[in-house]
Structure formats: C-alpha cells, structure tokens
N, C-alpha and C. Protein backbone atom coordinates (compact mmCIF):
# COMPACT_ATOMS: atom_id res chain seq x y z
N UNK A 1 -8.79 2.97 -10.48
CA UNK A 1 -9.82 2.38 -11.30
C UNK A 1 -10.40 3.44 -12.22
N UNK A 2 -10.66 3.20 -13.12
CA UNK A 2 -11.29 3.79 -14.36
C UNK A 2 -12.83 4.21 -13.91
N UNK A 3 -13.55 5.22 -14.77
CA UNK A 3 -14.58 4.99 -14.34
C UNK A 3 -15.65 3.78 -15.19
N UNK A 4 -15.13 2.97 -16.05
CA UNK A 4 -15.51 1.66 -16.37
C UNK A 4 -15.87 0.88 -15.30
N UNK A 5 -14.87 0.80 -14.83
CA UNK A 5 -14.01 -0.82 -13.49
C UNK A 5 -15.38 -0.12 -12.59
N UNK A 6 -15.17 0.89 -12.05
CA UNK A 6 -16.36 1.55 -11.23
C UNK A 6 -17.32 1.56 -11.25
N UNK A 7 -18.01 1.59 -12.84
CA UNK A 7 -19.52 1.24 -12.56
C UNK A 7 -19.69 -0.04 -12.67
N UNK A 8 -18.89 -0.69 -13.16
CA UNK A 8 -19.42 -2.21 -13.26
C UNK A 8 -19.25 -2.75 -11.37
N UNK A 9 -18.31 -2.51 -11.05
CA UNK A 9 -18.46 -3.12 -9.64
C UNK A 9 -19.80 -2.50 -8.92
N UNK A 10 -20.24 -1.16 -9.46
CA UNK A 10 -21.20 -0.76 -8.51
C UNK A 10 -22.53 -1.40 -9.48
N UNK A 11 -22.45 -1.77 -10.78
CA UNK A 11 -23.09 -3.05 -11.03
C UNK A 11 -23.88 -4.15 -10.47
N UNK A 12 -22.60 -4.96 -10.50
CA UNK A 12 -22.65 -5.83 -9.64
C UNK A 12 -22.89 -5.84 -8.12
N UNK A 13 -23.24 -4.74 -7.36
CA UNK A 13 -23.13 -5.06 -5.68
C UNK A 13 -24.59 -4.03 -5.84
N UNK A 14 -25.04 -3.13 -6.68
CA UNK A 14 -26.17 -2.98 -6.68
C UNK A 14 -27.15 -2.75 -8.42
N UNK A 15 -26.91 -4.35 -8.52
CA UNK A 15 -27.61 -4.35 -9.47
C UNK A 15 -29.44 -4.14 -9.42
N UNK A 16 -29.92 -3.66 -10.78
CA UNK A 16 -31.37 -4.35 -10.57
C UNK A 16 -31.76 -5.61 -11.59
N UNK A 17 -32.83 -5.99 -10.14
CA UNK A 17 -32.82 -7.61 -10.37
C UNK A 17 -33.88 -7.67 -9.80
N UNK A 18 -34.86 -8.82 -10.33
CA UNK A 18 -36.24 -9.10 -10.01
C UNK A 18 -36.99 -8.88 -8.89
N UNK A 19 -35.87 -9.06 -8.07
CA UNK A 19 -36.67 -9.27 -6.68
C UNK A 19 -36.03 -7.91 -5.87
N UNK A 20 -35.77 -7.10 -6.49
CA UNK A 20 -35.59 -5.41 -6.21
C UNK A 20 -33.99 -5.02 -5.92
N UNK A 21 -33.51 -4.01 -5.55
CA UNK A 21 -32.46 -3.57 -5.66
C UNK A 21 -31.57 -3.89 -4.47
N UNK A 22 -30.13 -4.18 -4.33
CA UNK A 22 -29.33 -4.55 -3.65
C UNK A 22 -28.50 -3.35 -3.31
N UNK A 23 -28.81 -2.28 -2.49
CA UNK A 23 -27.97 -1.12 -2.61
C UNK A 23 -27.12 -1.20 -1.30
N UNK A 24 -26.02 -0.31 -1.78
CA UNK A 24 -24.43 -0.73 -0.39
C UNK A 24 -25.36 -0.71 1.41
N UNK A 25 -26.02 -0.18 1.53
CA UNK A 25 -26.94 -0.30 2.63
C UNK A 25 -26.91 -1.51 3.19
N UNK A 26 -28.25 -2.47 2.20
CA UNK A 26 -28.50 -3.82 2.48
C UNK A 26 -27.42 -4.95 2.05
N UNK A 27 -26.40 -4.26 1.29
CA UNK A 27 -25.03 -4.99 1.09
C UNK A 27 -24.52 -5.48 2.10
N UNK A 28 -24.42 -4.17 2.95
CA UNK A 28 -23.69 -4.29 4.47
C UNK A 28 -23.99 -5.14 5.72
N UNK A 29 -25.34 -4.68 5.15
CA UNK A 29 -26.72 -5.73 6.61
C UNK A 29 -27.08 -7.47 5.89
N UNK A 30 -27.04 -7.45 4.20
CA UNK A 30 -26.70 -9.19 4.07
C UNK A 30 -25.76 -8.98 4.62
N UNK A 31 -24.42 -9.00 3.75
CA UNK A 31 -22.97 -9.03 3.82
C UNK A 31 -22.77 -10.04 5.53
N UNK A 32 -23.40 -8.82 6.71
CA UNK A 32 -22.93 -8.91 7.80
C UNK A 32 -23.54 -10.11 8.52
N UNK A 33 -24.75 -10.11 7.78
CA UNK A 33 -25.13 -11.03 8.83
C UNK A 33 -24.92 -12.91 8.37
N UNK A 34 -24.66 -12.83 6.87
CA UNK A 34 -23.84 -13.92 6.14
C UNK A 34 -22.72 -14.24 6.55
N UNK A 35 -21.77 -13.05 7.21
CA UNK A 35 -20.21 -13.54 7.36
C UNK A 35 -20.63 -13.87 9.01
N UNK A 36 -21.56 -13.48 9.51
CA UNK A 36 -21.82 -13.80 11.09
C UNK A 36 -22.27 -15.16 10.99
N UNK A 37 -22.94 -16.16 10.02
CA UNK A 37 -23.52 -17.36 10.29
C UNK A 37 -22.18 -17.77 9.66
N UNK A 38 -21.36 -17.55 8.85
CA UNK A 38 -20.41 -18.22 8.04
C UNK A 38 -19.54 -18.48 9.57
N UNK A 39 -19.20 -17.49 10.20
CA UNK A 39 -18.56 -17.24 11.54
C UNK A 39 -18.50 -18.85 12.11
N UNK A 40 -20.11 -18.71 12.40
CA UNK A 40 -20.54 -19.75 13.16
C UNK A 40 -20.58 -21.30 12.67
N UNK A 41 -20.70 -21.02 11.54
CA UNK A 41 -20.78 -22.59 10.52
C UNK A 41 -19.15 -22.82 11.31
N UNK A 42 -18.16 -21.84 10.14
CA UNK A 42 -16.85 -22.41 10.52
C UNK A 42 -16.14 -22.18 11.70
N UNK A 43 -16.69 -21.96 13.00
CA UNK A 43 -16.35 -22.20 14.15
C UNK A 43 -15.25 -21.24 13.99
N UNK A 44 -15.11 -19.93 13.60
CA UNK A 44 -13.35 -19.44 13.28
C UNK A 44 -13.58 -18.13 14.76
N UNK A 45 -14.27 -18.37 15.38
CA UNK A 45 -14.04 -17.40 16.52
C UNK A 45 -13.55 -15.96 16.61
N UNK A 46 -14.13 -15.57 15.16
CA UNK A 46 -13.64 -14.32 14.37
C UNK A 46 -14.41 -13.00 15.32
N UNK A 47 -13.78 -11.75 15.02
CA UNK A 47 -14.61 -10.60 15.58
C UNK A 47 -16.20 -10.49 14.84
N UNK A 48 -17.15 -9.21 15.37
CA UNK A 48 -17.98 -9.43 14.39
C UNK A 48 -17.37 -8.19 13.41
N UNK A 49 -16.98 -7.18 13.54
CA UNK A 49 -16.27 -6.42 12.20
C UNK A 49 -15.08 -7.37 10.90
N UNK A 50 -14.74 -8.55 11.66
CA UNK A 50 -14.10 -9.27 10.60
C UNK A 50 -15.34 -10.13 9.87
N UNK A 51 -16.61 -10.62 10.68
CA UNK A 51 -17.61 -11.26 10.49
C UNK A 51 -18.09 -10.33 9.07
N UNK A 52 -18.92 -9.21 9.37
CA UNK A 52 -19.38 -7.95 8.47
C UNK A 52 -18.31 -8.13 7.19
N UNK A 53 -16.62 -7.75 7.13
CA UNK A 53 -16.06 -7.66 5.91
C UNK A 53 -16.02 -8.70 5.50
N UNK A 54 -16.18 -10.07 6.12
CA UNK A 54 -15.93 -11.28 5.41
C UNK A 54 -17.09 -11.27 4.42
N UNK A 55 -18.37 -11.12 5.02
CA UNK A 55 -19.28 -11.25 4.35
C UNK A 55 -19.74 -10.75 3.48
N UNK A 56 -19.50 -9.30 3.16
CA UNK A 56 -19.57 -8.18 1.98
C UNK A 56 -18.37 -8.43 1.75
N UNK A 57 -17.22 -8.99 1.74
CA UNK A 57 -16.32 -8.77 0.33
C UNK A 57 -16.64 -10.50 -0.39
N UNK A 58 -16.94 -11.42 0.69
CA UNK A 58 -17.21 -12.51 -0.34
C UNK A 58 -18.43 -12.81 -0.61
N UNK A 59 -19.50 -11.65 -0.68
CA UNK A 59 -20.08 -11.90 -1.47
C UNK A 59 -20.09 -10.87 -2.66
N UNK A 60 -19.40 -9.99 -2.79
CA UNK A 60 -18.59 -8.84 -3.82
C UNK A 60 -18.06 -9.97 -4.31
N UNK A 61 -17.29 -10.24 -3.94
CA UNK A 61 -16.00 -11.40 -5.16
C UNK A 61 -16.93 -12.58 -5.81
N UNK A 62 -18.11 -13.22 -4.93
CA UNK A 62 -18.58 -14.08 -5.61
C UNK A 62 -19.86 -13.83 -6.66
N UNK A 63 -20.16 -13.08 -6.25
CA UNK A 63 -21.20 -12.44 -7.05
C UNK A 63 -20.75 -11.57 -8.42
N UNK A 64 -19.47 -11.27 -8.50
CA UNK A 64 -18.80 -10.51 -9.59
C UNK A 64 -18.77 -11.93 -10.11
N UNK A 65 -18.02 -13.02 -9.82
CA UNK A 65 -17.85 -13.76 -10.51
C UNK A 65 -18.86 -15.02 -10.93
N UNK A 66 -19.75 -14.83 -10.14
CA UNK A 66 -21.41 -14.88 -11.04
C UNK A 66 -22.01 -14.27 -12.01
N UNK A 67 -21.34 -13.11 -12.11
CA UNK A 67 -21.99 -12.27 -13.08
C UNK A 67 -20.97 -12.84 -14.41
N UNK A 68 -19.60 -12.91 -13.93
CA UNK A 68 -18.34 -13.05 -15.12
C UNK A 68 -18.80 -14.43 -15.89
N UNK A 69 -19.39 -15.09 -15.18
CA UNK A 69 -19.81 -16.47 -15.91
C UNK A 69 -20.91 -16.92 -16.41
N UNK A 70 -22.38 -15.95 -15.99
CA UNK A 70 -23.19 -15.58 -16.67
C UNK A 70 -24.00 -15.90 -15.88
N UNK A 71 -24.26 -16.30 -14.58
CA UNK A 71 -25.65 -16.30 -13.98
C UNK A 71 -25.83 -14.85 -13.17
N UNK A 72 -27.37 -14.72 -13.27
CA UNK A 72 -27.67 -13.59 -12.70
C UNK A 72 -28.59 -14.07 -11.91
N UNK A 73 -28.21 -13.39 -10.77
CA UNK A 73 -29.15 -13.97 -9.61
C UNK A 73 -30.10 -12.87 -9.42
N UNK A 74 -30.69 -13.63 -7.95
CA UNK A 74 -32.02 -12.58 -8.28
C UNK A 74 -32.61 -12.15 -6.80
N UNK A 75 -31.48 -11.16 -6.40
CA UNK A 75 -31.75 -10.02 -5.53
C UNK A 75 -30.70 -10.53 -4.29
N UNK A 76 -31.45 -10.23 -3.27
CA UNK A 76 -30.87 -10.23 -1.93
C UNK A 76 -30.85 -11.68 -1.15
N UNK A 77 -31.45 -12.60 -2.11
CA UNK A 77 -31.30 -13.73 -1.06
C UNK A 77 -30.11 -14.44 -1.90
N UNK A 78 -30.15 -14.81 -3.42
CA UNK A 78 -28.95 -14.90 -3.77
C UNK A 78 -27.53 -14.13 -3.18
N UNK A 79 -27.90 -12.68 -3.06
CA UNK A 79 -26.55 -11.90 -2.23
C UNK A 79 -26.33 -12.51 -0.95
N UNK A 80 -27.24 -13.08 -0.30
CA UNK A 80 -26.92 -13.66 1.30
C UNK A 80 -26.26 -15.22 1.03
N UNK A 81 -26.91 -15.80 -0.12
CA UNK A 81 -25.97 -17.33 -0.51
C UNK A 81 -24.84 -17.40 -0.66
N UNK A 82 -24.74 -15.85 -1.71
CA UNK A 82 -23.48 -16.17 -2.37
C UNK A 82 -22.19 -15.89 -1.34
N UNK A 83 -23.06 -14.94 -0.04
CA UNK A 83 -21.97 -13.86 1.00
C UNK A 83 -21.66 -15.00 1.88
N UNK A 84 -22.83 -15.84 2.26
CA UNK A 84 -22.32 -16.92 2.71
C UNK A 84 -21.51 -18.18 2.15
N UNK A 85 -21.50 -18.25 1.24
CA UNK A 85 -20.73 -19.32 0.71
C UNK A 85 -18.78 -18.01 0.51
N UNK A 86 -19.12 -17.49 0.16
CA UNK A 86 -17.96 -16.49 -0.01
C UNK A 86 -17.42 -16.17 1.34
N UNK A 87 -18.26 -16.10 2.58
CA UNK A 87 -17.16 -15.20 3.83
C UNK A 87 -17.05 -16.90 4.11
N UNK A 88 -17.51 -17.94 3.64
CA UNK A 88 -17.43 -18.96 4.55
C UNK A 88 -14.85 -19.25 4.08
N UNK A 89 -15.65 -19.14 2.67
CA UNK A 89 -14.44 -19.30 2.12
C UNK A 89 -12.93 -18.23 2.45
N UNK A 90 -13.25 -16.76 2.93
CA UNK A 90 -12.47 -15.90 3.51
C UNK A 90 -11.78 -16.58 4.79
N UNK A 91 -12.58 -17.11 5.78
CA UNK A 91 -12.85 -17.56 7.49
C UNK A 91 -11.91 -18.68 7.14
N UNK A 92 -12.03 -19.36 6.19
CA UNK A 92 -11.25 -20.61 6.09
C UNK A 92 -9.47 -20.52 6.43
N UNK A 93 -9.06 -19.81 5.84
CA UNK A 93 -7.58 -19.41 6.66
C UNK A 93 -7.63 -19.19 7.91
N UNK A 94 -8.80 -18.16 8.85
CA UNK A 94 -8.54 -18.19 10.25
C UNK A 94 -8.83 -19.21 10.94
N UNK A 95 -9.71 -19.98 10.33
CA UNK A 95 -10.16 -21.20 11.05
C UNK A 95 -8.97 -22.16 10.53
N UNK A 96 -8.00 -22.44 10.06
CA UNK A 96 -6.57 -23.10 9.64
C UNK A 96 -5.76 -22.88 10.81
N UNK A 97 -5.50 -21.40 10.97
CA UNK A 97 -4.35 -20.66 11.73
C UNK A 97 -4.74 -20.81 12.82
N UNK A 98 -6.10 -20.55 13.09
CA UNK A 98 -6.64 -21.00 14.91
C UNK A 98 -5.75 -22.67 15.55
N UNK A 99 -6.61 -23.78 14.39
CA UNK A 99 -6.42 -24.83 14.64
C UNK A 99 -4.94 -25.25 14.80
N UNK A 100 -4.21 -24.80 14.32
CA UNK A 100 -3.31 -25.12 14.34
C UNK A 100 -2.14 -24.49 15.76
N UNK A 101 -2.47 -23.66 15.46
CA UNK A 101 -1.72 -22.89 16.93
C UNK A 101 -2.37 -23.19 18.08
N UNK A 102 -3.31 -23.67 18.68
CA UNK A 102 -4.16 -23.82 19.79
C UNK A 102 -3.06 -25.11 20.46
N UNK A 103 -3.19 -25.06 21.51
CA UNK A 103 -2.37 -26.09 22.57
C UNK A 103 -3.13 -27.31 22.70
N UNK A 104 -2.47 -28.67 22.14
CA UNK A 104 -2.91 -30.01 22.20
C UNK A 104 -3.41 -30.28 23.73
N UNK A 105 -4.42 -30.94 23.53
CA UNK A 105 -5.15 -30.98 24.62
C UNK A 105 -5.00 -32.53 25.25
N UNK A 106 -5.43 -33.07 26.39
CA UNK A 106 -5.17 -34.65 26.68
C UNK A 106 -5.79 -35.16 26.16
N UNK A 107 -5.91 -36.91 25.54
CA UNK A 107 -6.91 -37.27 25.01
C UNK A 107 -8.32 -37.85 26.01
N UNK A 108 -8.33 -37.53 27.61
CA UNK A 108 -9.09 -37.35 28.72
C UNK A 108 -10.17 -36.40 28.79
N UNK A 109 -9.36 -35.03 27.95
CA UNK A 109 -10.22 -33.95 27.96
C UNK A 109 -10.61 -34.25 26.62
N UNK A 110 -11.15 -34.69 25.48
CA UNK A 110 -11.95 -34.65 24.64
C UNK A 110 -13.31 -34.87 25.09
C-alpha cells in the first residue's frame, strides 16, 4: 500500500467525528464486542478471537464503504452499528457451513 491507501484507511477507522475520536484501541473493544453480539444474533458458535476479527474487519469494510458513498457517521456508536451489521455479515458463511454439516436430528427430538 502506498502511503495514500494508508492514511485514508487510518481515516476511516480513526476518523474525527462529532461525537469524538475512534482510535485502533476502541476499534478493537467496539469491533469485539459487535462481532460478540453478531456471534450471538447469528447463533454461528464462533470463537471469541473470530468474534473480535469479525467485528473490526466488518466494521473496517463497512464503514470504508460508508465513507465511499458519502455518509459520515458520527463516532463510536455508528462504528458499533456498522461492526455489527458487518461481523453479522462475515458469521454468515460459518453459520451456512455449521448448518449444514451438523447431523439430522429425529423429528421427536425437535
């Protein structure tokens, strides 16, 4: 990466914005605790270190591409929406691959 590509991503993951600064710190602690409820929304029975990256990279990817389309949000609770709507969308393949491989059960035991 250029050092262009570089500051703009560090831009975007710690921009300033109204409601104060988003620095890789509190990136990590939204991030983590977004991909931990995303976890739980989508039932994907994930680790919590897959929980943590789900949640800081989708809300990195979604929030870049908030910025690419022109809304600017405004601080850390947007970063926890967007991490949650983003790790929810990461989890979605493990929660596919779970379901699917798991052993059919009787229709007694439902």
């Amino acid at each position: 990466m250029d050092e262009g590509q570089v500051e703009w991503l560090s831009t975007v993951v710690s921009a300033s914005m109204t409601e104060g600064r988003v620095d890789w710190l509190t990136a990590v602690i939204v991030g983590g605790v977004a991909g931990w409820m995303a976890n739980k929304f989508m039932h994907a029975h994930a680790h919590l270190a897959t929980d943590i990256v789900a949640g800081v990279v989708g809300a990195v990817i979604l929030n870049a591409i908030a910025e690419r389309v022109g809304y600017h949000y405004g601080g850390w609770v947007a970063f926890f929406v967007l991490g949650f709507f983003g790790a929810c969308l990461l989890l979605l393949p493990i929660r596919l691959v779970r379901v699917r491989m798991r052993p059919p059960r009787a229709p007694d035991d439902w």
